[in-house]
PDB file of N, CA and C in Angstrom:
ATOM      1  N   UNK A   1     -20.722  57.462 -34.815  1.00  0.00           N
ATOM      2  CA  UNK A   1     -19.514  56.768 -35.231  1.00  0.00           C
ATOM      3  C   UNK A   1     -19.060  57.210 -36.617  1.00  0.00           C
ATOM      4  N   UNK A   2     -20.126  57.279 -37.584  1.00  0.00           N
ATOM      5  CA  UNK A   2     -19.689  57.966 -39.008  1.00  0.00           C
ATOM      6  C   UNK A   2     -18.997  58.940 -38.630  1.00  0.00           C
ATOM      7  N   UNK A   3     -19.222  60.187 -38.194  1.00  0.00           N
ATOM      8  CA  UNK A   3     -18.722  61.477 -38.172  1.00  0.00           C
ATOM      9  C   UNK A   3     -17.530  61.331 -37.391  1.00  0.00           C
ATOM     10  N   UNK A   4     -17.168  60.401 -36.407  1.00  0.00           N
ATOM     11  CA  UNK A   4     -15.907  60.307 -35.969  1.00  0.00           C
ATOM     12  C   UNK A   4     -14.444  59.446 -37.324  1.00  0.00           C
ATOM     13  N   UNK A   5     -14.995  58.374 -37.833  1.00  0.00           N
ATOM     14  CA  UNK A   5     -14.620  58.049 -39.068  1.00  0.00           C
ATOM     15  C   UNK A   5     -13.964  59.180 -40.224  1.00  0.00           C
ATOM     16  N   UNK A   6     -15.299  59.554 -40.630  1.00  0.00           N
ATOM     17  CA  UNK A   6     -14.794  60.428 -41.034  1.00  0.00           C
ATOM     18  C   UNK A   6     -13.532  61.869 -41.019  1.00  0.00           C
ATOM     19  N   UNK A   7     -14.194  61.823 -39.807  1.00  0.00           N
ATOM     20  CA  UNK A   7     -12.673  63.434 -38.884  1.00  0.00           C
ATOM     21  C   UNK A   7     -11.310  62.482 -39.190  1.00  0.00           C
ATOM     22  N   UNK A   8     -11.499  61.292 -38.615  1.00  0.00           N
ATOM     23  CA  UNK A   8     -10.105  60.637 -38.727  1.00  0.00           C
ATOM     24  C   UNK A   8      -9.723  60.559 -40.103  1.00  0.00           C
ATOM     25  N   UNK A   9     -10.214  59.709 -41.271  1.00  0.00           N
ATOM     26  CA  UNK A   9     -10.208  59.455 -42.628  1.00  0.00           C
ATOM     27  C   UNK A   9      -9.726  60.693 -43.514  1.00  0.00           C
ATOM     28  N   UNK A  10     -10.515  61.979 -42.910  1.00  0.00           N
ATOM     29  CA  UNK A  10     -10.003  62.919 -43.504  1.00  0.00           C
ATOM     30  C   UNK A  10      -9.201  63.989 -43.081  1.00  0.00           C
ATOM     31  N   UNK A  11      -8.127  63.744 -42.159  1.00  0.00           N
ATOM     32  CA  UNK A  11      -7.384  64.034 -41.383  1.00  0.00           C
ATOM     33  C   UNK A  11      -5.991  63.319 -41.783  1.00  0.00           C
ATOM     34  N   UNK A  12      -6.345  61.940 -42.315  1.00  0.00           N
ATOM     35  CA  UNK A  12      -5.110  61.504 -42.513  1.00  0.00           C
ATOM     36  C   UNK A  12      -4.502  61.467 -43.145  1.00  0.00           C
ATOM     37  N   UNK A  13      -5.917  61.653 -44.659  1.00  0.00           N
ATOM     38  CA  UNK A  13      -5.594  62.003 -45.941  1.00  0.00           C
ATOM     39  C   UNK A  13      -5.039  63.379 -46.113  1.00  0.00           C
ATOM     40  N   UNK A  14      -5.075  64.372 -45.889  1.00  0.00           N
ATOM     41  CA  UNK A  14      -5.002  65.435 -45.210  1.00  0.00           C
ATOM     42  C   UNK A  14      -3.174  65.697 -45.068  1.00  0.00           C
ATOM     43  N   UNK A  15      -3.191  65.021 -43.965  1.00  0.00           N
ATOM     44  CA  UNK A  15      -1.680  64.817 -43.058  1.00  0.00           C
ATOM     45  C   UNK A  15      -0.850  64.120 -44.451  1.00  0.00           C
ATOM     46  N   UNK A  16      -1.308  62.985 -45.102  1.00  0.00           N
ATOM     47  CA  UNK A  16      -0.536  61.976 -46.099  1.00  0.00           C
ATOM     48  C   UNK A  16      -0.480  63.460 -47.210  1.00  0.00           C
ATOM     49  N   UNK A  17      -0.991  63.896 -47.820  1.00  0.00           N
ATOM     50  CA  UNK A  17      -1.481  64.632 -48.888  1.00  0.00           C
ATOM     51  C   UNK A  17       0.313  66.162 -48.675  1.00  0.00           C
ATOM     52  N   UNK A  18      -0.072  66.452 -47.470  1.00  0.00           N
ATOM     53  CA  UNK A  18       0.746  67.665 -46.954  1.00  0.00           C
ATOM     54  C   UNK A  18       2.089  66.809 -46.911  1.00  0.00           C
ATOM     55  N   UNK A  19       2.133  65.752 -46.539  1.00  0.00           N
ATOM     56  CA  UNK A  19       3.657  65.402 -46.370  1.00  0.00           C
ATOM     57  C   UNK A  19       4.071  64.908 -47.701  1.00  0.00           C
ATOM     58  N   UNK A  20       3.414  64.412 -48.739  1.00  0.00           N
ATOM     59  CA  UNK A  20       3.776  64.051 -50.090  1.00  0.00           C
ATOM     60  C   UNK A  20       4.138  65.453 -51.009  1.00  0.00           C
ATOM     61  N   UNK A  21       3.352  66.479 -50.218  1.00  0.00           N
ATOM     62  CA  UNK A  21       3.723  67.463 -51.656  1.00  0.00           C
ATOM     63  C   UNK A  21       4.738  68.571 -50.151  1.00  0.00           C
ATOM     64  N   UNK A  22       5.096  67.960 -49.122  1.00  0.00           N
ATOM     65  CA  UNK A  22       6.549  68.687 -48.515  1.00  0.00           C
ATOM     66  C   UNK A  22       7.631  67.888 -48.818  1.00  0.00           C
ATOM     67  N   UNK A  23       7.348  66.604 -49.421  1.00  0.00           N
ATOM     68  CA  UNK A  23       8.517  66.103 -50.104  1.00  0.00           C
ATOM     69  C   UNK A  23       9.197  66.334 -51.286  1.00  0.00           C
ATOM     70  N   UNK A  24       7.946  66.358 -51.770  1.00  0.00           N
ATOM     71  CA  UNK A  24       8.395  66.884 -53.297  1.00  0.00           C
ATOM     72  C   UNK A  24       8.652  68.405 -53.591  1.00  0.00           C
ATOM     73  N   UNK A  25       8.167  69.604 -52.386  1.00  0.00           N
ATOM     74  CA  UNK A  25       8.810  70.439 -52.790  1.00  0.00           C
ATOM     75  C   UNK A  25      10.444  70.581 -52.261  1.00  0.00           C
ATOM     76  N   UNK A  26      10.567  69.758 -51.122  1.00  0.00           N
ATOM     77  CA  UNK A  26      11.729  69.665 -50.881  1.00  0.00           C
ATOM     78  C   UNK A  26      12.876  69.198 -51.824  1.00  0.00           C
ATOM     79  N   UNK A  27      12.110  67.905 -52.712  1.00  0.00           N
ATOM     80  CA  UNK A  27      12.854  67.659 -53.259  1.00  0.00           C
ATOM     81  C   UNK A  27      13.294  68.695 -54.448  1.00  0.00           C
ATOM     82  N   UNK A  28      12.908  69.310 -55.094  1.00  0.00           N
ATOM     83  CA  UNK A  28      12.900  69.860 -56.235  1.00  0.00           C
ATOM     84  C   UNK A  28      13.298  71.065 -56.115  1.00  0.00           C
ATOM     85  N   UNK A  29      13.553  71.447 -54.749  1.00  0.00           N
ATOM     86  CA  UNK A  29      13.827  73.347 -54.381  1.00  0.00           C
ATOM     87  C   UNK A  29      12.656  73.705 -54.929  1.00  0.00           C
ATOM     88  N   UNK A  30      11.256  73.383 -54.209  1.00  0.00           N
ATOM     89  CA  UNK A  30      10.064  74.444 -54.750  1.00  0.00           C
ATOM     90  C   UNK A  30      10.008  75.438 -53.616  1.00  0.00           C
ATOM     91  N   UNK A  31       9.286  76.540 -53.937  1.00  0.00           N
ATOM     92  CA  UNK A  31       8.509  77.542 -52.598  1.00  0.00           C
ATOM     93  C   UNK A  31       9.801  78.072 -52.321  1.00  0.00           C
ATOM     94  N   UNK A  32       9.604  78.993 -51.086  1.00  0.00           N
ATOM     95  CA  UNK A  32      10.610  80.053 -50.370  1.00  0.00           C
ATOM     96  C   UNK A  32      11.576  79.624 -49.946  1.00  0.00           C
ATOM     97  N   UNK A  33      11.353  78.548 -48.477  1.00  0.00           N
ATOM     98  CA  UNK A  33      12.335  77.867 -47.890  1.00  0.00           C
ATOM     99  C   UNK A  33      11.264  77.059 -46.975  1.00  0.00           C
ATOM    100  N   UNK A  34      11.929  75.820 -46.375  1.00  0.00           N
ATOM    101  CA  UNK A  34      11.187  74.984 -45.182  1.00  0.00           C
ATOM    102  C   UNK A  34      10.523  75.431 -44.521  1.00  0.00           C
ATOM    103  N   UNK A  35      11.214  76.520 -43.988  1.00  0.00           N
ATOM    104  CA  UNK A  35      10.268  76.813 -42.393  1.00  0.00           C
ATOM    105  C   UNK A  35       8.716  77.470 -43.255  1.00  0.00           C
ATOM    106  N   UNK A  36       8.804  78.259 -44.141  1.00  0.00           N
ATOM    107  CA  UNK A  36       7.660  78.983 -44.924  1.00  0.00           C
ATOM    108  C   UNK A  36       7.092  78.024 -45.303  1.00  0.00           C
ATOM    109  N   UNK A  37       7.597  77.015 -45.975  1.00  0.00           N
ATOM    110  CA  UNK A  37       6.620  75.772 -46.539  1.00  0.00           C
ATOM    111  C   UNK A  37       6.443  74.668 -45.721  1.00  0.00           C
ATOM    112  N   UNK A  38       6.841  74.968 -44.704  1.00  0.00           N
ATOM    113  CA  UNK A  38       6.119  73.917 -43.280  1.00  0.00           C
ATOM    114  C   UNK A  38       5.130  74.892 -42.585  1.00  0.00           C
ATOM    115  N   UNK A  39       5.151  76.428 -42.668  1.00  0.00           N
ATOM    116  CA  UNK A  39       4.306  76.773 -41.820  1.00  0.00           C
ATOM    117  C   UNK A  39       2.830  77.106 -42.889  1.00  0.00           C
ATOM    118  N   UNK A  40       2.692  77.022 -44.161  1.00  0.00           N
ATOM    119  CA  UNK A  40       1.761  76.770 -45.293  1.00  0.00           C
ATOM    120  C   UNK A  40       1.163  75.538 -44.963  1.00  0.00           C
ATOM    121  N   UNK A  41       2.150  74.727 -44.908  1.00  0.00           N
ATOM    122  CA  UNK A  41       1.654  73.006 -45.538  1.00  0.00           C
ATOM    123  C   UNK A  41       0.735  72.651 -43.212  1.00  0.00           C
ATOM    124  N   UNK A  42       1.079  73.055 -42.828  1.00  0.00           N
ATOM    125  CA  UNK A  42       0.913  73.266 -41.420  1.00  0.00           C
ATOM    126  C   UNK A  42      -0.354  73.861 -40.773  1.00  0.00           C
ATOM    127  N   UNK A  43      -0.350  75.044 -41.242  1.00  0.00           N
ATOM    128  CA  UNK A  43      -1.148  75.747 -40.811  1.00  0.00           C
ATOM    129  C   UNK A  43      -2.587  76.052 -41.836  1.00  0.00           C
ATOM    130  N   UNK A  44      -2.070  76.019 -43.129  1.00  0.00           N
ATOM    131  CA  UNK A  44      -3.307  76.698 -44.227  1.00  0.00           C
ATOM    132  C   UNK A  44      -3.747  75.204 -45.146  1.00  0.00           C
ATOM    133  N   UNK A  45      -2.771  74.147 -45.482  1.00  0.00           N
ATOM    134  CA  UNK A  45      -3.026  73.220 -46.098  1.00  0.00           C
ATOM    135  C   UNK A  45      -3.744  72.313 -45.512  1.00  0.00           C
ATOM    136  N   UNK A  46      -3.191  71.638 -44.329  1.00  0.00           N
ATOM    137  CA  UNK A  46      -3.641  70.421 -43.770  1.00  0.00           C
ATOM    138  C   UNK A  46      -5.423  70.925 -43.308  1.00  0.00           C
ATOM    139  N   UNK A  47      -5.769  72.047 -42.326  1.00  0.00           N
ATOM    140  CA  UNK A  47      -6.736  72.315 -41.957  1.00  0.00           C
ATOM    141  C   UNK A  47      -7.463  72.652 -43.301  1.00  0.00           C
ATOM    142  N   UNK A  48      -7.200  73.271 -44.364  1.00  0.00           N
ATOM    143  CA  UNK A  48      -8.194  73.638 -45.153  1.00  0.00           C
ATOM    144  C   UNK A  48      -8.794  71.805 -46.241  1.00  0.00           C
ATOM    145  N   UNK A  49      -7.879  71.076 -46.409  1.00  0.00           N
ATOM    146  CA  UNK A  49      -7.648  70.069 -47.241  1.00  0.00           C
ATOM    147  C   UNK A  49      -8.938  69.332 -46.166  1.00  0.00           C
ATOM    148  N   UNK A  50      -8.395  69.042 -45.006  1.00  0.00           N
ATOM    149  CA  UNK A  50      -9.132  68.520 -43.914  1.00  0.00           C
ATOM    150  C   UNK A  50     -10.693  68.854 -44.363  1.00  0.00           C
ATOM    151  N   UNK A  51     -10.768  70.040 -44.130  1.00  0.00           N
ATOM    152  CA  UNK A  51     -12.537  70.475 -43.896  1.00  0.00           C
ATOM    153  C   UNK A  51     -13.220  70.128 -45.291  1.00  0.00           C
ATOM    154  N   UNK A  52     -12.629  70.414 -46.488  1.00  0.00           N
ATOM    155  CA  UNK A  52     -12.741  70.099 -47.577  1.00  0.00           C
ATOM    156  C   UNK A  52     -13.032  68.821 -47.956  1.00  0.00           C
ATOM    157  N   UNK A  53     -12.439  67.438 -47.443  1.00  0.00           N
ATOM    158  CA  UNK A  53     -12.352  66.280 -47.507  1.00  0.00           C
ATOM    159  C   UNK A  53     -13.708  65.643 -46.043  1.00  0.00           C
ATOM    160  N   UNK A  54     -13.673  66.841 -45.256  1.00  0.00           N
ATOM    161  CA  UNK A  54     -14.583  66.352 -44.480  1.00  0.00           C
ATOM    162  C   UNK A  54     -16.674  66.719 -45.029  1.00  0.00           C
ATOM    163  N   UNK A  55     -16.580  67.556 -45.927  1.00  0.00           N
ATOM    164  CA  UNK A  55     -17.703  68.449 -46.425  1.00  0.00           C
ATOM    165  C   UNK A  55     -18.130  66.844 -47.479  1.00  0.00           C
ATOM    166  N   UNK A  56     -16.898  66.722 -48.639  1.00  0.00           N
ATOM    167  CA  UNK A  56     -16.756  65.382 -49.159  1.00  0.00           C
ATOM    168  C   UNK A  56     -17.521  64.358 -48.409  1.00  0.00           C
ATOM    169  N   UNK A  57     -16.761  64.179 -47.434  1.00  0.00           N
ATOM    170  CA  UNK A  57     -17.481  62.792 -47.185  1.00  0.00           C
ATOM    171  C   UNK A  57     -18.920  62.869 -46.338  1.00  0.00           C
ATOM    172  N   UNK A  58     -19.461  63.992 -46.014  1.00  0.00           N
ATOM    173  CA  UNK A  58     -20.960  64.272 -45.901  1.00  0.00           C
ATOM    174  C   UNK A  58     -21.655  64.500 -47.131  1.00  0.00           C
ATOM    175  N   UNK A  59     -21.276  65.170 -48.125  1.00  0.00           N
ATOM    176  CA  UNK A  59     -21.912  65.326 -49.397  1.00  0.00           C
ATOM    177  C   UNK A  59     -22.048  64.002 -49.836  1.00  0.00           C
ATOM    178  N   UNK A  60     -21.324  62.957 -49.880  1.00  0.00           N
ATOM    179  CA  UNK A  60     -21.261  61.492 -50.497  1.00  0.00           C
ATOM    180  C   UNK A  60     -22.712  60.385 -49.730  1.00  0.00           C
ATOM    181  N   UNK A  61     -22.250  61.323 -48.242  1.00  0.00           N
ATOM    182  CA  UNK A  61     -23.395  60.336 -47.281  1.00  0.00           C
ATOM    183  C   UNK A  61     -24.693  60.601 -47.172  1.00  0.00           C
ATOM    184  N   UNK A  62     -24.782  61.726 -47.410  1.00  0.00           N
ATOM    185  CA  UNK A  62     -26.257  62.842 -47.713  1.00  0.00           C
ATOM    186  C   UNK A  62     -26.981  61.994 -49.302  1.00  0.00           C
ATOM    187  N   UNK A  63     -25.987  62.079 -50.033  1.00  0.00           N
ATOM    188  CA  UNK A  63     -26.445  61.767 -51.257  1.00  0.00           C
ATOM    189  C   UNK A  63     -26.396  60.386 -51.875  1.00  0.00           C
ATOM    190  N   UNK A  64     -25.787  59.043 -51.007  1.00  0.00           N
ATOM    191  CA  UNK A  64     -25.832  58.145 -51.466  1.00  0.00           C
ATOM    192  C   UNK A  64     -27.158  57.404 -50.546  1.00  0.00           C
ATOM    193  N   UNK A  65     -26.605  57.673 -49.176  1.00  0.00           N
ATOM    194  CA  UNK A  65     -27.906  57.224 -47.996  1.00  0.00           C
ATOM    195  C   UNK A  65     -27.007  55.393 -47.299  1.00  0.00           C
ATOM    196  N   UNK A  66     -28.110  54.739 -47.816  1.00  0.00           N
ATOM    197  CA  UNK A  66     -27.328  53.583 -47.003  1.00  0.00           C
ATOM    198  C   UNK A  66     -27.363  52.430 -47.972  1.00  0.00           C
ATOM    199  N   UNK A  67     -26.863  52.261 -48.608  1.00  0.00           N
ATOM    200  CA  UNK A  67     -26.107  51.848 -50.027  1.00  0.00           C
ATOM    201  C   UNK A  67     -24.712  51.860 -49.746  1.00  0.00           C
ATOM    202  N   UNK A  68     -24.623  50.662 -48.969  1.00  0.00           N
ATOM    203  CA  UNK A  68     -22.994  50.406 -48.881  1.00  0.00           C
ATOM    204  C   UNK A  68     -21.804  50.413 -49.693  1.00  0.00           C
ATOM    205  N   UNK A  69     -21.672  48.851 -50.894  1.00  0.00           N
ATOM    206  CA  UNK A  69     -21.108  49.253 -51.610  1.00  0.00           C
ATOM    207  C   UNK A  69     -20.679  50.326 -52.635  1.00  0.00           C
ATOM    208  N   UNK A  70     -21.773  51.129 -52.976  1.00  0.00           N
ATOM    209  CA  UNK A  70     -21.997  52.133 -53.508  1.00  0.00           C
ATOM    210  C   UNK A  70     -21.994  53.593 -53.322  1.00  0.00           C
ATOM    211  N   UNK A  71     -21.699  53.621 -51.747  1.00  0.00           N
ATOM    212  CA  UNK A  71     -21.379  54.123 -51.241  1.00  0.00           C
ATOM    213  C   UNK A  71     -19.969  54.490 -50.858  1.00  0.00           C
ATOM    214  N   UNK A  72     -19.025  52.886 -50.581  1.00  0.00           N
ATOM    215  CA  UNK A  72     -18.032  52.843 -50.400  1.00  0.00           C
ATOM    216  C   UNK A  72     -16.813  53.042 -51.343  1.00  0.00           C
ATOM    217  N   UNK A  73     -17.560  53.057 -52.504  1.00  0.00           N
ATOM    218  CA  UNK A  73     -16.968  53.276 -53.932  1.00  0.00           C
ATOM    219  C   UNK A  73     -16.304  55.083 -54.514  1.00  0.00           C
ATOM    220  N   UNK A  74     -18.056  55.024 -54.132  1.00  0.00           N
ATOM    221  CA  UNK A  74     -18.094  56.883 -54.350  1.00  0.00           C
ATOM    222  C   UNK A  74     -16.972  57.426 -53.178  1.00  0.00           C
ATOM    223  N   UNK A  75     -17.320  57.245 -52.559  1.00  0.00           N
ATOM    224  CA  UNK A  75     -16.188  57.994 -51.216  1.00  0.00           C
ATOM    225  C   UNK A  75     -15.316  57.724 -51.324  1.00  0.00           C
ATOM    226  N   UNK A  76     -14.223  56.563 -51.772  1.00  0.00           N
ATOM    227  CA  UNK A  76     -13.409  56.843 -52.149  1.00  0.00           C
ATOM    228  C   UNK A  76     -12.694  57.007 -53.402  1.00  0.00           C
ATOM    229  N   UNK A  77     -13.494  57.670 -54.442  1.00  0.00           N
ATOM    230  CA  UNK A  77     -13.368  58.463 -55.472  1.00  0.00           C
ATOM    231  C   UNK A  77     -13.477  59.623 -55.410  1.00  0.00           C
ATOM    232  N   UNK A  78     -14.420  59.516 -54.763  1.00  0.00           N
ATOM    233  CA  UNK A  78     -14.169  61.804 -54.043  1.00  0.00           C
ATOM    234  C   UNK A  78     -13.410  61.886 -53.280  1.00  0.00           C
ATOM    235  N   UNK A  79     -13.085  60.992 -52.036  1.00  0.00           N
ATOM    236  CA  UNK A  79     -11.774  61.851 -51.368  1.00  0.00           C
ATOM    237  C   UNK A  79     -10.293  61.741 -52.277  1.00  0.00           C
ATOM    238  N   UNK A  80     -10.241  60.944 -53.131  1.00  0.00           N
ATOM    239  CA  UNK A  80      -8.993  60.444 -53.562  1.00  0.00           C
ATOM    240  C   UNK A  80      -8.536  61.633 -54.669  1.00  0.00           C
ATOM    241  N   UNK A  81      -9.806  62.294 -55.378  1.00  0.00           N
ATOM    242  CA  UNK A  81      -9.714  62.937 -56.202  1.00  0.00           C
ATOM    243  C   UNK A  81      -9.609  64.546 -55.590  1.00  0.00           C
ATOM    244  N   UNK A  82     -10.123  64.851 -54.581  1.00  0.00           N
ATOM    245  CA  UNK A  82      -9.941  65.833 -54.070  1.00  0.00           C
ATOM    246  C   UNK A  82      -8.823  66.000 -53.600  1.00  0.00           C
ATOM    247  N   UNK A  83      -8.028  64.846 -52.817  1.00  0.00           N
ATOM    248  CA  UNK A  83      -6.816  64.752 -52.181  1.00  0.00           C
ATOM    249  C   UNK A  83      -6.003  65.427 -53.435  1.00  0.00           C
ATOM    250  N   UNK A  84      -6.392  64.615 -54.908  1.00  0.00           N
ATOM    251  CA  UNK A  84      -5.321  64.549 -56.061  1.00  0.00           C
ATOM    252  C   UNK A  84      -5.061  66.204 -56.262  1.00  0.00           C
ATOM    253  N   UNK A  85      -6.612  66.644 -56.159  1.00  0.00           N
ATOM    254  CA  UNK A  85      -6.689  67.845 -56.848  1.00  0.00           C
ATOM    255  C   UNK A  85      -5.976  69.240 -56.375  1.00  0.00           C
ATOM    256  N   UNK A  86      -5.895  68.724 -54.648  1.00  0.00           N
ATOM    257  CA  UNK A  86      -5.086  69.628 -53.951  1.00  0.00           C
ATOM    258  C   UNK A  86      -3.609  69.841 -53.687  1.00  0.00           C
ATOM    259  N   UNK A  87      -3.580  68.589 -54.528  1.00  0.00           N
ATOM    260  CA  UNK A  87      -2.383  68.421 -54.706  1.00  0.00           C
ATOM    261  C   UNK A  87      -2.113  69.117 -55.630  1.00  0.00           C
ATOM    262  N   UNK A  88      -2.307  68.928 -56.871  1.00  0.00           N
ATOM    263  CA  UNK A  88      -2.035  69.462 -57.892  1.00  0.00           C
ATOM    264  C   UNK A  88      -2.058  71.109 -58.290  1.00  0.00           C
ATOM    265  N   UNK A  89      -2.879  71.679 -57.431  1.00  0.00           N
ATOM    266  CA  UNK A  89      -2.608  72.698 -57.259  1.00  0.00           C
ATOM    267  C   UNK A  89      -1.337  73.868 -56.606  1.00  0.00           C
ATOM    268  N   UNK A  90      -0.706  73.001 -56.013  1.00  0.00           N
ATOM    269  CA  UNK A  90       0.422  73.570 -55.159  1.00  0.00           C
ATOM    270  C   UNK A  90       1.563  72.651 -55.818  1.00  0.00           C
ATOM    271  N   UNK A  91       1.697  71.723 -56.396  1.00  0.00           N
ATOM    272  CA  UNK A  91       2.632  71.242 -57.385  1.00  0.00           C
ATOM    273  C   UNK A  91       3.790  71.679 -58.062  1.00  0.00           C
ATOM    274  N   UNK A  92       5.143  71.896 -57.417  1.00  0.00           N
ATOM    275  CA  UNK A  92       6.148  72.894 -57.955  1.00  0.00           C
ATOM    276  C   UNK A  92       6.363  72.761 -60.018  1.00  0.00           C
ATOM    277  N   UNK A  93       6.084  72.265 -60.114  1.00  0.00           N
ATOM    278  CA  UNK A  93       6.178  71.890 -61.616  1.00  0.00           C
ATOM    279  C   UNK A  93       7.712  71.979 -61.650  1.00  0.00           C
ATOM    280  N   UNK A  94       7.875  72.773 -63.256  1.00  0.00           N
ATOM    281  CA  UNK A  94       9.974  72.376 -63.425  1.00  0.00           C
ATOM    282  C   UNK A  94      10.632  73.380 -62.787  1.00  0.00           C
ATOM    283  N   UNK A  95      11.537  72.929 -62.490  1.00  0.00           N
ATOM    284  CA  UNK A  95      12.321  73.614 -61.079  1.00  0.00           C
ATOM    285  C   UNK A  95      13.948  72.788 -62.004  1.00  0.00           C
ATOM    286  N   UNK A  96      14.792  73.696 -61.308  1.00  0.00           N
ATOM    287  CA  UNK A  96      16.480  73.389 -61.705  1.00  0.00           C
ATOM    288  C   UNK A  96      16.290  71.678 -61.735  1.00  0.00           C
ATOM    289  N   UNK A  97      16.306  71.916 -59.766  1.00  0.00           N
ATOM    290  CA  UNK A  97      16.271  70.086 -59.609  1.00  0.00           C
ATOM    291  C   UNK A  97      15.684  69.135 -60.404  1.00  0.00           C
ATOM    292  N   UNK A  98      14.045  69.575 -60.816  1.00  0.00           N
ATOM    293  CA  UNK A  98      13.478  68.631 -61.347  1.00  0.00           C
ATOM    294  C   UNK A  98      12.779  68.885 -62.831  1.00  0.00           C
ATOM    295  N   UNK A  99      13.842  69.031 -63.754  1.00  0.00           N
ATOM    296  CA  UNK A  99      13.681  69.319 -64.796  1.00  0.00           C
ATOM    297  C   UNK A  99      12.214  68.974 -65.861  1.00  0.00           C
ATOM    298  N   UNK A 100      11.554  67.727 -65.524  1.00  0.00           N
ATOM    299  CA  UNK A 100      10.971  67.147 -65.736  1.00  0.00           C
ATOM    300  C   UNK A 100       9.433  67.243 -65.331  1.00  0.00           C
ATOM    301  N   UNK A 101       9.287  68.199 -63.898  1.00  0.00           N
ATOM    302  CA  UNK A 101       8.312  68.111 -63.447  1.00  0.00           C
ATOM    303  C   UNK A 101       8.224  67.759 -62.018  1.00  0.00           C
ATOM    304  N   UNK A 102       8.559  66.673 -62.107  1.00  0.00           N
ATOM    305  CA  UNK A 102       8.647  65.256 -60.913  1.00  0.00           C
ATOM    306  C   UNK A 102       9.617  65.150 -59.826  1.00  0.00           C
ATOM    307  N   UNK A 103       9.836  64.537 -59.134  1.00  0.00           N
ATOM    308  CA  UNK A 103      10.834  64.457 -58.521  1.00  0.00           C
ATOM    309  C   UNK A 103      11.397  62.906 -58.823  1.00  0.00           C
ATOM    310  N   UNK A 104      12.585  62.916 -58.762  1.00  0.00           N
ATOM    311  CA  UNK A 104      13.027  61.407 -59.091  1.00  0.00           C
ATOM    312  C   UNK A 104      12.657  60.244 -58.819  1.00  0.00           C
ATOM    313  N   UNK A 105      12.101  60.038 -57.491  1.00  0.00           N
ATOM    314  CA  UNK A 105      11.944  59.283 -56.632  1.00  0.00           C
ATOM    315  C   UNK A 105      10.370  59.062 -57.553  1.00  0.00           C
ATOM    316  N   UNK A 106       9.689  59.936 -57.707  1.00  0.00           N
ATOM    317  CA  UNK A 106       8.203  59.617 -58.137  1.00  0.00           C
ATOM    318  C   UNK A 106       8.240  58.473 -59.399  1.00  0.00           C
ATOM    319  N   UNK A 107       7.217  57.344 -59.472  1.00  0.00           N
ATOM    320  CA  UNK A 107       7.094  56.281 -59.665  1.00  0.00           C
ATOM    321  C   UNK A 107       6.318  56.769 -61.032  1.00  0.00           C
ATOM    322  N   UNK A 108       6.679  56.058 -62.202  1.00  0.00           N
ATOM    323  CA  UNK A 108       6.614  56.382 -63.646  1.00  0.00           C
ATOM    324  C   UNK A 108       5.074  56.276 -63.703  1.00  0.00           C
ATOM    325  N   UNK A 109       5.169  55.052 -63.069  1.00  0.00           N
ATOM    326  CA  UNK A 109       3.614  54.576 -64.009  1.00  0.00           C
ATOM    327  C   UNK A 109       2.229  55.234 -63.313  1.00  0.00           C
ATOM    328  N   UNK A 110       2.602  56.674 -62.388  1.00  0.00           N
ATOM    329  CA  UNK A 110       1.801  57.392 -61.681  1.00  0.00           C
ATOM    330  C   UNK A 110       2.021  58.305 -62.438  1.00  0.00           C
ATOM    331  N   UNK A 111       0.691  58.975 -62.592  1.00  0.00           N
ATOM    332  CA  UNK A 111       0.372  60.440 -63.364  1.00  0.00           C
ATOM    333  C   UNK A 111       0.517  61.478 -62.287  1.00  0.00           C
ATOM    334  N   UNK A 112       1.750  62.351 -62.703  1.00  0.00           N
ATOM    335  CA  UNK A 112       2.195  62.948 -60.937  1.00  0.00           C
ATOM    336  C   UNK A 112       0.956  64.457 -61.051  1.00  0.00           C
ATOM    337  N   UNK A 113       0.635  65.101 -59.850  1.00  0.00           N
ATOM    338  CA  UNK A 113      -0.083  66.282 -59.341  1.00  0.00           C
ATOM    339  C   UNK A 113       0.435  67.245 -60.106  1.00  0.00           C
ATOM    340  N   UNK A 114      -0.681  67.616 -60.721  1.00  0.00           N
ATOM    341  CA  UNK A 114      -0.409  68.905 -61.531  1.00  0.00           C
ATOM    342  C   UNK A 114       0.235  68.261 -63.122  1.00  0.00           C
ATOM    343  N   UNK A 115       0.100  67.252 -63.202  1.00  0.00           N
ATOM    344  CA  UNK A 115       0.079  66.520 -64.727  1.00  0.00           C
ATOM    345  C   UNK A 115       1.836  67.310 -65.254  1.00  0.00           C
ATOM    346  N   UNK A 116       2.458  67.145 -64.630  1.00  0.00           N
ATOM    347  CA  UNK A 116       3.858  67.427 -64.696  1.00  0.00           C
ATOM    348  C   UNK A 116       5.051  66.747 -65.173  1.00  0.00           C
ATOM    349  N   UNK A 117       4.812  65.245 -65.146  1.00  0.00           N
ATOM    350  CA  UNK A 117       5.222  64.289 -65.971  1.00  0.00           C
ATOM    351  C   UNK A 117       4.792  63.512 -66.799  1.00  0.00           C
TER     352      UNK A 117
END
């Protein structure tokens, strides 16, 4: 049951992660064009973010054991931070549109991917 949990958990984060940073490059005119940055965010992001987030949450379970709360803590501090981190890496930064970094819509009191605002 863990290992099914997990596939899902980090699959969705995954899926959430790819559609937050196809918004924001949309928003901002980042990357080539859509179809190129849907077939990236599609094909090379979601599956690689996935396996990455799935390695995560065995490294967490290997190494915490059965220590629930403490468990439940750590895991989601490593996936959240990994999610962040992959984000931040593909992060259009300032662009015409988004002079600033950010995209408009992004919420102040969040420290946006790739420390851009």
């Amino acid at each position: 049951m863990r290992g099914g949990l997990g596939t899902a958990v980090g699959l969705a984060l995954a899926v959430l992660a790819a559609m937050l940073l196809g918004r924001a490059w949309n928003t901002c005119d980042t990357g080539v064009n859509n179809a190129a940055n849907s077939g990236f965010l599609l094909f090379l992001f979601i599956p690689g973010l996935w396996a990455v987030l799935l390695l995560g949450w065995l490294a967490v379970g290997a190494f915490l054991g059965n220590r629930p709360p403490l468990h439940a803590l750590t895991l989601a501090v490593v996936l959240l931070t990994v999610s962040w981190g992959a984000l931040s890496l593909f992060w259009g930064g300032t662009t015409y549109d988004c002079p600033t970094g950010v995209p408009e819509w992004w919420p102040d009191f969040l420290p946006a991917p790739g420390f851009g605002g």
